[in-house]
Every structure is written in C-alpha cells, then in structure tokens.
Protein backbone atom coordinates (compact mmCIF):
# COMPACT_ATOMS: atom_id res chain seq x y z
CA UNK A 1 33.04 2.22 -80.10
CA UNK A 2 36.29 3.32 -81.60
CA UNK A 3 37.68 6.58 -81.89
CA UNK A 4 39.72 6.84 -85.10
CA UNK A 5 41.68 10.21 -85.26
CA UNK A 6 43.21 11.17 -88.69
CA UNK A 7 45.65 13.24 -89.76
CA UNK A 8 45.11 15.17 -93.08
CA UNK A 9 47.96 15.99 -95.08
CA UNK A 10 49.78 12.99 -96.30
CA UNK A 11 47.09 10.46 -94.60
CA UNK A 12 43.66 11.95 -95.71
CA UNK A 13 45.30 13.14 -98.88
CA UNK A 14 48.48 12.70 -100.30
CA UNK A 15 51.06 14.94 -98.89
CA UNK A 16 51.19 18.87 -100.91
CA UNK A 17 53.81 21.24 -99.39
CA UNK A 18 51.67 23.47 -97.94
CA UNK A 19 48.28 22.93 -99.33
CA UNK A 20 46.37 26.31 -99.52
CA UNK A 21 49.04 28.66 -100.70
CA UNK A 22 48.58 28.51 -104.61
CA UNK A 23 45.04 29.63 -105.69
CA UNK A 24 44.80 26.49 -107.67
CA UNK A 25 44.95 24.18 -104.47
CA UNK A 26 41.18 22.61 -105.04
CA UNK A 27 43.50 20.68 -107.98
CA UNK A 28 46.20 19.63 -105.64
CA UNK A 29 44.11 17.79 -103.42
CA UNK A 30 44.41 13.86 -104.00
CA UNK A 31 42.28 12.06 -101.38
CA UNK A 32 44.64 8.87 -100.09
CA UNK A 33 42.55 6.16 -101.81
CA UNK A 34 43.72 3.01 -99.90
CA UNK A 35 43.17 5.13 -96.60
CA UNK A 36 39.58 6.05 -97.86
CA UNK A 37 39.00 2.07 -98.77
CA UNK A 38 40.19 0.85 -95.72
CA UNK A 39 37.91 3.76 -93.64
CA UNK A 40 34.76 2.19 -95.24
CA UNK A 41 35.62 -1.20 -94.50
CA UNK A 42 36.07 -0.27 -91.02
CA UNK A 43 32.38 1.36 -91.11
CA UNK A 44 31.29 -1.61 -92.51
CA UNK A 45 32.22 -3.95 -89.44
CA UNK A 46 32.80 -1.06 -86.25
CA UNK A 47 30.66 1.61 -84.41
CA UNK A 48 33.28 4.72 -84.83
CA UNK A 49 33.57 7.98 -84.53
CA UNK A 50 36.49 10.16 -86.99
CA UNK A 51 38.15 13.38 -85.55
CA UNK A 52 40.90 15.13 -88.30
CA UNK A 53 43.62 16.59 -86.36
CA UNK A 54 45.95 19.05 -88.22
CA UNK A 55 48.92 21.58 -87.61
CA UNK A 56 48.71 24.63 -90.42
CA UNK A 57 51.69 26.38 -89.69
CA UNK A 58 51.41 27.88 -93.18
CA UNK A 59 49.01 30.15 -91.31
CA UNK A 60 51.72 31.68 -89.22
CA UNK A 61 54.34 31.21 -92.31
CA UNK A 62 51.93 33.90 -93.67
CA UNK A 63 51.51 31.25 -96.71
CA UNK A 64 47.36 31.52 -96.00
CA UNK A 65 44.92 32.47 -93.69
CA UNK A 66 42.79 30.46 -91.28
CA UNK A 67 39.75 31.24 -93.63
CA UNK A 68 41.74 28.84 -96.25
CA UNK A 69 42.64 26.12 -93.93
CA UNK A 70 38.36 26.08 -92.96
CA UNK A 71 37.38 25.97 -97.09
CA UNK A 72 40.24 23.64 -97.76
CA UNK A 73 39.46 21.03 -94.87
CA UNK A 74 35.18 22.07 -95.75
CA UNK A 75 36.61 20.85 -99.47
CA UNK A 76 38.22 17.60 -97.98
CA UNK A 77 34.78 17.55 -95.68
CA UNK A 78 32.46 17.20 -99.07
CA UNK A 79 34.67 15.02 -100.81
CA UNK A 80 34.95 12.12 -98.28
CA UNK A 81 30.94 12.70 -97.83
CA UNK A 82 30.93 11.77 -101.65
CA UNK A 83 32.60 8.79 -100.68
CA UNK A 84 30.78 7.52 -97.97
CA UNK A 85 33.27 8.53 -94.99
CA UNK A 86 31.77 10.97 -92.73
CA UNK A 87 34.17 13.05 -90.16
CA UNK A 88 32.61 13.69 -86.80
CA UNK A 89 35.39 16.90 -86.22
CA UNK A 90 37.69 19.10 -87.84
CA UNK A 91 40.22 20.56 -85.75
CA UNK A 92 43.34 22.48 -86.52
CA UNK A 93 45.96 24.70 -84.95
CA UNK A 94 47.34 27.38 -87.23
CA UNK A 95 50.07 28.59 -83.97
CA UNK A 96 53.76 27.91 -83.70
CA UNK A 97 55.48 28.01 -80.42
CA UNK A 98 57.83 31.10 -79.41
CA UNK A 99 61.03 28.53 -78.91
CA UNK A 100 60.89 27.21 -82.50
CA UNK A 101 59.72 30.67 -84.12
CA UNK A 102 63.00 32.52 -82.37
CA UNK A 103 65.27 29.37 -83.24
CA UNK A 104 64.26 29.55 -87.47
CA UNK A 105 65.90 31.35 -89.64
CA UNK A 106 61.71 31.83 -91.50
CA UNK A 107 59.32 34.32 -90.74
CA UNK A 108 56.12 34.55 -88.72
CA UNK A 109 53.03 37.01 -88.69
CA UNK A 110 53.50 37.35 -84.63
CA UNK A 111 49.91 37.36 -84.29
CA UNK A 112 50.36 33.13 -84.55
CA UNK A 113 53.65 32.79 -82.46
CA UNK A 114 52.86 31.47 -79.03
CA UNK A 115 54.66 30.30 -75.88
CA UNK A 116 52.40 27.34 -75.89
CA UNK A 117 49.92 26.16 -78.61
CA UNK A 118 47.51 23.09 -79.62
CA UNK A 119 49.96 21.67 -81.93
CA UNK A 120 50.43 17.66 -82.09
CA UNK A 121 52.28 15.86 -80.51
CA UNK A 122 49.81 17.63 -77.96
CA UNK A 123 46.34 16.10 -77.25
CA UNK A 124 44.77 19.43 -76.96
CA UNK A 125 42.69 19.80 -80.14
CA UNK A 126 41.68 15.83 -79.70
CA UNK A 127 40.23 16.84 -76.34
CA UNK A 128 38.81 20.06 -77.86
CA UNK A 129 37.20 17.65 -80.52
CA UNK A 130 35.89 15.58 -77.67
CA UNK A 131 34.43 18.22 -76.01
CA UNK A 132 32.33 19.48 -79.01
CA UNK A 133 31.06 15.77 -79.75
CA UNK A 134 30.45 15.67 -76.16
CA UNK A 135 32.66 12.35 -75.64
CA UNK A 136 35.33 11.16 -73.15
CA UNK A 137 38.05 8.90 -74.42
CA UNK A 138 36.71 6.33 -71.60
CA UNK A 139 33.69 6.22 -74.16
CA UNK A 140 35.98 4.46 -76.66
CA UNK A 141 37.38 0.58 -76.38
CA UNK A 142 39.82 1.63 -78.95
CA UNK A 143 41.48 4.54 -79.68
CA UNK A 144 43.82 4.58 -83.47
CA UNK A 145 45.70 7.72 -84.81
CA UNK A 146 46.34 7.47 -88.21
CA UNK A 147 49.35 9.31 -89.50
CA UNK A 148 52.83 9.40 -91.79
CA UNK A 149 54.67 11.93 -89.50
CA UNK A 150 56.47 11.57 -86.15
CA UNK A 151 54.33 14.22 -84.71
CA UNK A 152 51.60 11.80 -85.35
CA UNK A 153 53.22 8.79 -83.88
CA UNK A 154 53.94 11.14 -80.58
CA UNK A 155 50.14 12.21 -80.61
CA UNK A 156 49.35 7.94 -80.14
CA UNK A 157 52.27 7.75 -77.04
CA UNK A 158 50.73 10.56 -75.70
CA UNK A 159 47.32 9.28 -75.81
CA UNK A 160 48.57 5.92 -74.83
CA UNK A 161 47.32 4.07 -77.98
CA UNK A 162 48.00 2.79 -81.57
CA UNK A 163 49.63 4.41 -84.13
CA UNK A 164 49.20 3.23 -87.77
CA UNK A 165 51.39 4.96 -89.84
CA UNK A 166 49.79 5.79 -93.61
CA UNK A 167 52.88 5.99 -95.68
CA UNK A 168 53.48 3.89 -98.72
CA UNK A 169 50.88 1.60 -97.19
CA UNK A 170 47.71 -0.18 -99.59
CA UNK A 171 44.50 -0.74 -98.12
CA UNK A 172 45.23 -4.01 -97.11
CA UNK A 173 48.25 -3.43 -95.17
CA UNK A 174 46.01 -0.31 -93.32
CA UNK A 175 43.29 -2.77 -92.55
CA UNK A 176 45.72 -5.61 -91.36
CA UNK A 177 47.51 -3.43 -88.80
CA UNK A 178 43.84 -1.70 -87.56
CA UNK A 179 42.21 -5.20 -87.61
CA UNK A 180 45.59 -6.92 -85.24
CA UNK A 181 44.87 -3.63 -83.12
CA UNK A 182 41.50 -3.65 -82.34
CA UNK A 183 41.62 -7.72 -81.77
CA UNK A 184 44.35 -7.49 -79.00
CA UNK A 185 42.98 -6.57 -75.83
C-alpha cells in the first residue's frame, strides 16, 4: 500500500494567497487538474491511502478562523469526491512559532503563536493523521509527498521519502516521476 500525502494550496488547487479571507473564496478555488488526473490513474493501478497536510497561518494572521479553514478544506473534500479522488485525512495547523512571530514585522492573534507547533516541515500532523486512520508508516511500501513549496520538500527528508514537486508540472510528468518512484526499490 502507498501512502500519498498532499499538500493543498498550490498542489490540490492552484495556489490563492490566502484562500479563505475574501467571502467569495468558494470562486477562487481551482482544483489542480493534472494533479487530480494523475491521482486517479494512480487509483486505477495502486492500493493507497491520501492524507492532506496544510499550514493556515492566515488563522493566526487573523485573515480567518479555523471554522473557515474546516468549510474550505470540507469544500475541497466534496469536490475531489465529485471527481472520483477520495482523501482518507484532513489535517491542518493554523499555529505559528514564537521565533518567527517576534522576528516579523506582521501581526498575530497570540492565541495561535506557539513555542512549538505542527507546522511542516514537521511530521506531526502526518502522524496525527496516522493515528486517526489507525496506520503506521511501516504499513506503507511507499511513502510520496506531493508538494510545490520547500516546506513540502523538507516534510519528504524528514520522513525519509519522495518528494514530487507539483509546480508547472502536466499529468504526465506527475505520473512519470510517481511511477520511477514506486518502481525503484
């Protein structure tokens, strides 16, 4: 089985500086259609199980709430159901840590300012997601983050596996790069 863990802004759907703080965001969302294509070819041919991990630090920008962030990622939820793609787990992490909030010049609702939080690079909310399916990573041959940030990329090294990263990529070129992972040993 393969554990595929996505990103959501700019992988899932193309990339809206921070999605949730117009009222009108339902018509900002643009589902990545080469990722989608390439997801259902990979249900076609592999056993798999989809986690979404996401950082929202518009939540602690004071941008939106959390309640957003859970009808915006129930919105993405529905919309890849329509599609065929199911997603096993939505996590997110709506905290920024203490270090970076102190060293920016932007504000922060204090209530979301943290000396240490879930946010990629760290593996924390892919082990959280784990836990709820009630899955180990040793029940996975092959473990892919999908991505088009750094902090995505650090997620994979820190999980010790593939990165494939999203951006300015067609379906083909996503499949290609998943199928030369999951045929090397």
């Amino acid at each position: 089985m393969i554990l595929i863990i996505l990103d959501r802004d700019g992988t899932i759907i193309k990339r809206r500086e921070f999605l949730g703080k117009n009222d009108n965001w339902r018509e900002e969302i643009e589902l990545n259609e080469d990722l989608i294509e390439c997801l259902k070819i990979i249900d076609t041919k592999y056993k798999s199980k989809k986690i979404v991990i996401t950082n929202q630090a518009g939540v602690a920008r004071n941008l939106f709430s959390e309640d957003r962030v859970k009808e915006i990622n129930e919105y993405i939820h529905n919309s890849l159901k329509k599609t065929n793609i199911h997603i096993d787990d939505w996590e997110y992490c709506p905290y920024v840590d203490r270090k970076y909030a102190e060293s920016s010049k932007l504000e922060f609702n204090e209530d979301y300012v943290s000396e240490k939080t879930k946010r990629k690079p760290s593996t924390f909310m892919v082990f959280d997601a784990l836990n709820k399916l009630n899955l180990s990573l040793k029940d996975f041959d092959k473990i892919i983050v999908f991505g088009d940030r750094e902090e995505d990329d650090e997620l994979a090294k820190n999980l010790n596996t593939k990165f494939i990263d999203v951006k300015n990529k067609t379906k083909e070129n996503l499949i290609k790069k998943f199928t030369e992972f999951v045929k090397k040993n």
